[in-house]
Protein backbone atom coordinates (compact mmCIF):
# COMPACT_ATOMS: atom_id res chain seq x y z
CA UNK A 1 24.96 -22.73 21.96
CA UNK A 2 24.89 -25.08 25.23
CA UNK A 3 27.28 -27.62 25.99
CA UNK A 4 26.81 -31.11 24.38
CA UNK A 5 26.75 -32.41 28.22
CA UNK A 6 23.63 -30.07 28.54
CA UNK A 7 20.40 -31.56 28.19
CA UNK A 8 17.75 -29.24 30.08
CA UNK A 9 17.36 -25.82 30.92
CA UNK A 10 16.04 -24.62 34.15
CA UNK A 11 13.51 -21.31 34.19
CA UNK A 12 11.61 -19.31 36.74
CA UNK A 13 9.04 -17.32 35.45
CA UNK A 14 5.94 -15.36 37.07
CA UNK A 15 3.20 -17.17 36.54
CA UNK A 16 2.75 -20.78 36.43
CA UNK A 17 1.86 -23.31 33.93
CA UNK A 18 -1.95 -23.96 34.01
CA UNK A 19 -3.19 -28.41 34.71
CA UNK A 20 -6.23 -27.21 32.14
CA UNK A 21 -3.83 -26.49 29.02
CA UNK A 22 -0.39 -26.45 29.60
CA UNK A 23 -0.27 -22.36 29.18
CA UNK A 24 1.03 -19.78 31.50
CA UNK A 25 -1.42 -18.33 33.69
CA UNK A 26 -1.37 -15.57 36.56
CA UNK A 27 1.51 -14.01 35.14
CA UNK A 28 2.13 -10.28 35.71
CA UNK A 29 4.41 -10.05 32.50
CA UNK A 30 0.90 -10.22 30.75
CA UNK A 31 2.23 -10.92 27.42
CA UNK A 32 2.83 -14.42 28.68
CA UNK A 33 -0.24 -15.42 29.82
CA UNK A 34 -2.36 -18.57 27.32
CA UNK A 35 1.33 -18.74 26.04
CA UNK A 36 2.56 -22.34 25.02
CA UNK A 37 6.47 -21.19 26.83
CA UNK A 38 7.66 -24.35 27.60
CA UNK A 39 7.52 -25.85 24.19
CA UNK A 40 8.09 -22.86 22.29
CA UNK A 41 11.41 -22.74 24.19
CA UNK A 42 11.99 -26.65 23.75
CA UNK A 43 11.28 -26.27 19.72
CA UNK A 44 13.37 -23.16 19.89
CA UNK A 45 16.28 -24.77 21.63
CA UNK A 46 15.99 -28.70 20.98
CA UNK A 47 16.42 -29.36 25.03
CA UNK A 48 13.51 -29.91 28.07
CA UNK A 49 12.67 -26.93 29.71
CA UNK A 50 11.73 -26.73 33.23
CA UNK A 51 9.66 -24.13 34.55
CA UNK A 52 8.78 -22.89 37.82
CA UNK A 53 7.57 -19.55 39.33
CA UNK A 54 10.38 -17.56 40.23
CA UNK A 55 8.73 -16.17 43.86
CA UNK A 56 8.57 -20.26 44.49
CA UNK A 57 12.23 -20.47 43.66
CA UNK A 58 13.02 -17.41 45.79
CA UNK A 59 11.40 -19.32 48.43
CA UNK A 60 12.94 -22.66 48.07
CA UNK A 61 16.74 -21.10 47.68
CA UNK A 62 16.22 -19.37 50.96
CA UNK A 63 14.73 -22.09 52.55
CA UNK A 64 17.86 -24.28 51.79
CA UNK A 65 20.72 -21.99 51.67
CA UNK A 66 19.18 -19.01 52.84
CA UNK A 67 17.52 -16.48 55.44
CA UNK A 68 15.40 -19.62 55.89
CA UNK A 69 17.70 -22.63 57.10
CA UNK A 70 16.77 -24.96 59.47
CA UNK A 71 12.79 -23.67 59.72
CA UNK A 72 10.13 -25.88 59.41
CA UNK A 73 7.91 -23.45 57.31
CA UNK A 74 9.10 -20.76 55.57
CA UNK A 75 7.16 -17.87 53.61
CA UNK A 76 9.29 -16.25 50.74
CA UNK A 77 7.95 -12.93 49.47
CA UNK A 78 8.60 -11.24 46.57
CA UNK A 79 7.62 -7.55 46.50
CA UNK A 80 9.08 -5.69 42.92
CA UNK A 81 6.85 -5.12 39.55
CA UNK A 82 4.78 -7.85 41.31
CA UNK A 83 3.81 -9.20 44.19
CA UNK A 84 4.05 -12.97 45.06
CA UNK A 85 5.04 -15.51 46.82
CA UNK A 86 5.98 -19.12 47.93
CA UNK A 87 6.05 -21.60 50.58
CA UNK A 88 8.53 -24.48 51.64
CA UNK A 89 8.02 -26.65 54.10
CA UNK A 90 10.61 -28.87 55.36
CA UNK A 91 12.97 -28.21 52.71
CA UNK A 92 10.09 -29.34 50.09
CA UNK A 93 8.28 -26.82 48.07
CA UNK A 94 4.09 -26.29 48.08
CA UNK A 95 2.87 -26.25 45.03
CA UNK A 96 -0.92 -27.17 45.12
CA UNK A 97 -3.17 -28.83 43.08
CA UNK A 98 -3.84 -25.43 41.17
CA UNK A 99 -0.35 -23.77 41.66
CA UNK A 100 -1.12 -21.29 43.64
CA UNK A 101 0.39 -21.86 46.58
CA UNK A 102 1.81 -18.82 48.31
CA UNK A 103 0.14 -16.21 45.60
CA UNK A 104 -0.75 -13.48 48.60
CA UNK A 105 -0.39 -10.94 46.05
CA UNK A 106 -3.75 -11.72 45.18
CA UNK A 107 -5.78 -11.93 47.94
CA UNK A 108 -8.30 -8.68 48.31
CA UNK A 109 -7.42 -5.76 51.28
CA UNK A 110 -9.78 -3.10 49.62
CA UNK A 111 -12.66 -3.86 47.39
CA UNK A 112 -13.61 -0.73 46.41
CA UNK A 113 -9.63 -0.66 45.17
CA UNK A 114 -8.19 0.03 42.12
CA UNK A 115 -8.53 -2.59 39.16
CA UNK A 116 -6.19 -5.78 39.06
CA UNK A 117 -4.83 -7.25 35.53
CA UNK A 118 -6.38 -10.66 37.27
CA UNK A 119 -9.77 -9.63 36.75
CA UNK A 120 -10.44 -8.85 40.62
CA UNK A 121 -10.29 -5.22 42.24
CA UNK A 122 -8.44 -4.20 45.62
CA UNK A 123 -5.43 -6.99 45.02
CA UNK A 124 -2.45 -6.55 47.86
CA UNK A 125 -0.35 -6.01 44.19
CA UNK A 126 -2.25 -3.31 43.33
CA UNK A 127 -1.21 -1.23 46.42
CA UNK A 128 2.43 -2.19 47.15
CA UNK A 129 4.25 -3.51 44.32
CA UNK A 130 6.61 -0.62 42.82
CA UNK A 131 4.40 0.30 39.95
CA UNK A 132 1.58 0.71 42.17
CA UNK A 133 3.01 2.79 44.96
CA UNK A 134 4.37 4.84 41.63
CA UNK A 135 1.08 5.51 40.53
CA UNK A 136 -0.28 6.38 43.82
CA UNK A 137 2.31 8.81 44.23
CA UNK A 138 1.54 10.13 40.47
CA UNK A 139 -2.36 10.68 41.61
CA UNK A 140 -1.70 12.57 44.43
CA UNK A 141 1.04 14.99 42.67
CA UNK A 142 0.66 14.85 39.05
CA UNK A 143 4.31 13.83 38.99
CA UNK A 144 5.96 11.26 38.00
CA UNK A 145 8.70 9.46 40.51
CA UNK A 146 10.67 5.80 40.63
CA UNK A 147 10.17 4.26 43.85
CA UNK A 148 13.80 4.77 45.43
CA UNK A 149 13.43 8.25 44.93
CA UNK A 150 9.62 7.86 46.80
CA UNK A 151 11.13 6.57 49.77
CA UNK A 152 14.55 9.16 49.45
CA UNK A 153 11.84 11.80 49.65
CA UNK A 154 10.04 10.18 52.45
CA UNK A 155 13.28 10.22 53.94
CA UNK A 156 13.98 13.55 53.67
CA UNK A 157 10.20 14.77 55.27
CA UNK A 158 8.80 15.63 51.90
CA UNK A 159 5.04 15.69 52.52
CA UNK A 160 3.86 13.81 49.45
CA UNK A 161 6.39 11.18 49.85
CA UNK A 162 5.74 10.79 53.68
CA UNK A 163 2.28 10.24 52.77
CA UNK A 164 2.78 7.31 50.50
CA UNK A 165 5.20 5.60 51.97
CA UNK A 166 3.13 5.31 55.36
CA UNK A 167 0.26 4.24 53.47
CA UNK A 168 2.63 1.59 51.79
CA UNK A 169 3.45 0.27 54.98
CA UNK A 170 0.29 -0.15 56.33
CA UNK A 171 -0.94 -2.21 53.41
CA UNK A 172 1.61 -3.79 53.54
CA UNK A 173 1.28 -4.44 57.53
CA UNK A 174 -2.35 -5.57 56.58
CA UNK A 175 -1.38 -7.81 54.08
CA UNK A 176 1.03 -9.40 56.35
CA UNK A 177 -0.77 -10.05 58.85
CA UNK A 178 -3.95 -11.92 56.92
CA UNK A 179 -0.75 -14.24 55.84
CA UNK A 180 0.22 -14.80 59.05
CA UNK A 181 -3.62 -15.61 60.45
CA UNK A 182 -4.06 -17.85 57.72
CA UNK A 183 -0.17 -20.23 57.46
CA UNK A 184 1.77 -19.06 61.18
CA UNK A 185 4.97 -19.59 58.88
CA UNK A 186 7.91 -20.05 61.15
CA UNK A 187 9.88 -17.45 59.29
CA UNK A 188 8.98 -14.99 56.27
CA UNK A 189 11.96 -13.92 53.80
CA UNK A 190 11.47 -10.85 51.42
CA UNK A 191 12.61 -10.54 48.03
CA UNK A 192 12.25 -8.58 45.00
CA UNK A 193 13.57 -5.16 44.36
CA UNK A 194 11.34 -3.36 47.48
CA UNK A 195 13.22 -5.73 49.46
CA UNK A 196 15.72 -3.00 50.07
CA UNK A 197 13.41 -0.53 51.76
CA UNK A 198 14.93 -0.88 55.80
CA UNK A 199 11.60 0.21 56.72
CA UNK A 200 9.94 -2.60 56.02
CA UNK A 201 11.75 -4.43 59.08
CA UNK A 202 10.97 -2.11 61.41
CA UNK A 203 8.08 -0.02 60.75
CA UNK A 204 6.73 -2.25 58.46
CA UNK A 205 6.97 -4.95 60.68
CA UNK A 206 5.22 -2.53 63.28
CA UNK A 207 1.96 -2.44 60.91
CA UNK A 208 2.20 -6.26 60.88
CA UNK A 209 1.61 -7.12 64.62
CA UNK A 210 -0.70 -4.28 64.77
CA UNK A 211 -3.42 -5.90 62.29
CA UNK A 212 -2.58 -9.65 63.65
CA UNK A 213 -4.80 -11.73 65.19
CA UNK A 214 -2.62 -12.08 68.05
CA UNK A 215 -1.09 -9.70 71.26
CA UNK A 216 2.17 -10.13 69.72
CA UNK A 217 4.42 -10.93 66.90
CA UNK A 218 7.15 -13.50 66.82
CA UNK A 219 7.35 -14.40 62.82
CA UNK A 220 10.78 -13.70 61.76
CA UNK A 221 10.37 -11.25 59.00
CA UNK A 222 13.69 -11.26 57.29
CA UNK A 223 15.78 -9.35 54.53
CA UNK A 224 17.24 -12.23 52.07
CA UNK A 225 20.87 -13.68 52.24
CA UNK A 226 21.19 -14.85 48.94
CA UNK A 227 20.11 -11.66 46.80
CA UNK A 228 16.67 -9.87 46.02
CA UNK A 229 16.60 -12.14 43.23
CA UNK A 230 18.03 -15.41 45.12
């Protein structure tokens, strides 16, 4: 039971509440989606509920008290079951008119790719969030394997592993860099439970510049302060 001084609750969630309806929409946690959340949870609990996408809260925490401080225009990523993202710029969060600032998880790379729960094919989510490097890995051995134990194997030379994860990190790389082309955020921030992966910061960040539109790279991209989570 919450405090009689309590009077709202505070909630990120993916997805984001659609201007049409009031519904979630875009969420990955499918079950969500066309979903009346808010005021089920306000009826359920008899306080406002405030909602947000939790890759734009990522963002915003490490833009204020974060990997982010101080720069103008910062890129938070979240890479787990998902992939998304958000944007802050000067210490204010982007939003848009459709909420979907920052959602790079759904931007095409392939396609001819495999099929996204959004309707599209070839989504960046759809090669490098957990589940689907899991199920790339499952394809090309008929075995099943969690992604730490992916990039253990990697790690250790294992051929099937090896193969993945360098795939991983060049969509990944690719994906990247089409961000960078299209914002030139000041600093990018990764979240979310691939987050961990060291490789992404160096090898990773070697597929970025490769696929930029640029002869260099000079985008910050940085492992959270505050948590995978924030």
């Amino acid at each position: 039971q919450a405090a009689p001084e309590c009077t709202a609750v505070g909630m990120g969630t993916p997805g984001a509440i659609s201007n049409r309806d009031g519904t979630i929409k875009n969420s990955n946690t499918i079950c969500l989606n066309g979903r009346h959340l808010r005021e089920d949870l306000e009826a359920r609990l008899g306080m406002n509920i405030h909602i947000e996408n939790d890759a734009n809260l990522f963002a915003l925490a490490e833009a204020i008290a974060g990997a982010g401080r101080g720069a103008p225009l910062v890129f938070g990523v979240i890479m787990g079951t998902g992939v998304g993202g958000g944007i802050v710029h000067r210490g204010e969060l982007l939003r848009g008119p459709q909420h979907l600032a920052g959602e790079w998880g759904h931007h095409c790379i392939d396609v001819n790719g495999p099929a996204c729960y959004c309707g599209q094919r070839g989504c960046v989510e759809k090669f490098i969030a957990g589940p689907a490097v899991e199920e790339q890995y499952q394809a090309r051995t008929g075995t099943t394997r969690r992604m730490p134990d992916i990039v253990a194997g990697y790690r250790a030379g294992e051929a099937a592993a090896t193969a993945i994860v360098r795939q991983f990190l060049d969509r990944f790389g690719r994906a990247v860099a089409n961000l960078i082309n299209i914002l030139d955020p000041d600093v990018i921030v990764l979240g979310g439970g691939l987050s961990n992966i060291d490789e992404l910061y160096t090898l990773g960040r070697d597929a970025v510049a490769g696929y930029m539109f640029n002869d260099e790279i000079r985008t910050p991209i940085c492992r959270n302060q505050l948590g995978d989570s924030a």
